[in-house]
Protein backbone atom coordinates (compact mmCIF):
# COMPACT_ATOMS: atom_id res chain seq x y z
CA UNK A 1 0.00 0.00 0.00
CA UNK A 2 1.52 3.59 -0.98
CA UNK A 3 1.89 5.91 1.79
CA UNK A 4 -0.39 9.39 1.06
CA UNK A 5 1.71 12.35 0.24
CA UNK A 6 2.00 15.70 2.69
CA UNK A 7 1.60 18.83 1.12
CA UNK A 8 4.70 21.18 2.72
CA UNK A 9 2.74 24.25 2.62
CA UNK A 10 -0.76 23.48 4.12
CA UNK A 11 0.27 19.85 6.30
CA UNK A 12 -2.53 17.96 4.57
CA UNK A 13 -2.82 14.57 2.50
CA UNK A 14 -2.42 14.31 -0.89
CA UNK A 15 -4.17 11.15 -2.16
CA UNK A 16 -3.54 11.12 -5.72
CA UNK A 17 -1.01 12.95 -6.67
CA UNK A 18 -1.17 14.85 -10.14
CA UNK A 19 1.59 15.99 -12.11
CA UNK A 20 0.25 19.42 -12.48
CA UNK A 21 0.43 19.96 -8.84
CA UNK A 22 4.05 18.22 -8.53
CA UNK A 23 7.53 20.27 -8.47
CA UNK A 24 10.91 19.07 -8.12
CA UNK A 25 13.81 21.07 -6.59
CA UNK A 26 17.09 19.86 -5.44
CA UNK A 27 15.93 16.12 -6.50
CA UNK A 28 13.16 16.21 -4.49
CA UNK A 29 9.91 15.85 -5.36
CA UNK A 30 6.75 17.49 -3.88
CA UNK A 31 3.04 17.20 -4.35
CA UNK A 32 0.39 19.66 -3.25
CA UNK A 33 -3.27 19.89 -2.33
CA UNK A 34 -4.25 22.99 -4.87
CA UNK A 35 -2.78 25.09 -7.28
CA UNK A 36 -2.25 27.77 -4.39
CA UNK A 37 0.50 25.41 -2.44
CA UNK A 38 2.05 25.08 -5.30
CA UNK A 39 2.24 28.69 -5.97
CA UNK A 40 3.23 29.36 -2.28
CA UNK A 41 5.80 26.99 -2.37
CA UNK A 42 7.37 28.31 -5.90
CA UNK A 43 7.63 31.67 -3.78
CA UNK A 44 9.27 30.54 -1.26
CA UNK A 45 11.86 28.11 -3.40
CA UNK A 46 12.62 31.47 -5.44
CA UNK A 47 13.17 34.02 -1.96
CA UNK A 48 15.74 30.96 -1.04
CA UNK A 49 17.50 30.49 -3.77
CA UNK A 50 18.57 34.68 -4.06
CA UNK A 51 19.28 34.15 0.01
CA UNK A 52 21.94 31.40 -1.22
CA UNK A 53 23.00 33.86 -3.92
CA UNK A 54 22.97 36.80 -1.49
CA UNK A 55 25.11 34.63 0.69
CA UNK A 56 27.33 33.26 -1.75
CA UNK A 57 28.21 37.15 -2.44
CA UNK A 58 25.86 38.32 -5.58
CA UNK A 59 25.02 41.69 -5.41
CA UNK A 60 21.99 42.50 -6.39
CA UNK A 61 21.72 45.96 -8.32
CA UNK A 62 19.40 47.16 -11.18
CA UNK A 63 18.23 43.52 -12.24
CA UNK A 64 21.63 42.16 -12.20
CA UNK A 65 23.91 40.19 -10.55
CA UNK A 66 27.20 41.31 -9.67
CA UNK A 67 29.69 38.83 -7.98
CA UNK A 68 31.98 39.93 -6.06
CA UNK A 69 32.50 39.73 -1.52
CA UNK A 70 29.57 41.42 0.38
C-alpha cells in the first residue's frame, strides 16, 4: 500500500497525486493539495535560492547580478 503524500505548505494529505500539482527542486519531489500550495511553495523556493546567492556574495543591483565579496 503507498503511503499518502503531505503537502509542505498546508500539512494535509495528498491522495492522488497529479503531475500538475508536482515540483521538483534539489531532487526532491513534492506534491500539493491545490494550485495555491504550489504557488506558495514556488515563492518561497525562489526568496531561497537569491538568500543562497545573497550569501554566496551576488550583489543584487538594477536587475543584475554582480559577484563579487559582500
Amino acid at each position: 500500500m503507498a503511503m499518502a503524500e503531505i503537502d509542505p505548505v498546508c500539512g494535509r494529505q495528498v491522495e492522488k497525486p497529479t503531475e500538475e500539482l508536482t515540483f521538483h527542486h534539489k531532487r526532491q519531489r513534492y506534491h500539493f493539495c491545490s494550485e495555491r500550495c504550489l504557488k506558495a511553495f514556488e515563492r518561497r523556493v525562489e526568496k531561497e535560492r537569491l538568500q543562497e546567492l545573497a550569501r554566496a556574495g551576488a550583489l543584487l543591483s538594477n536587475g543584475r547580478v554582480r559577484w563579487g565579496l559582500a
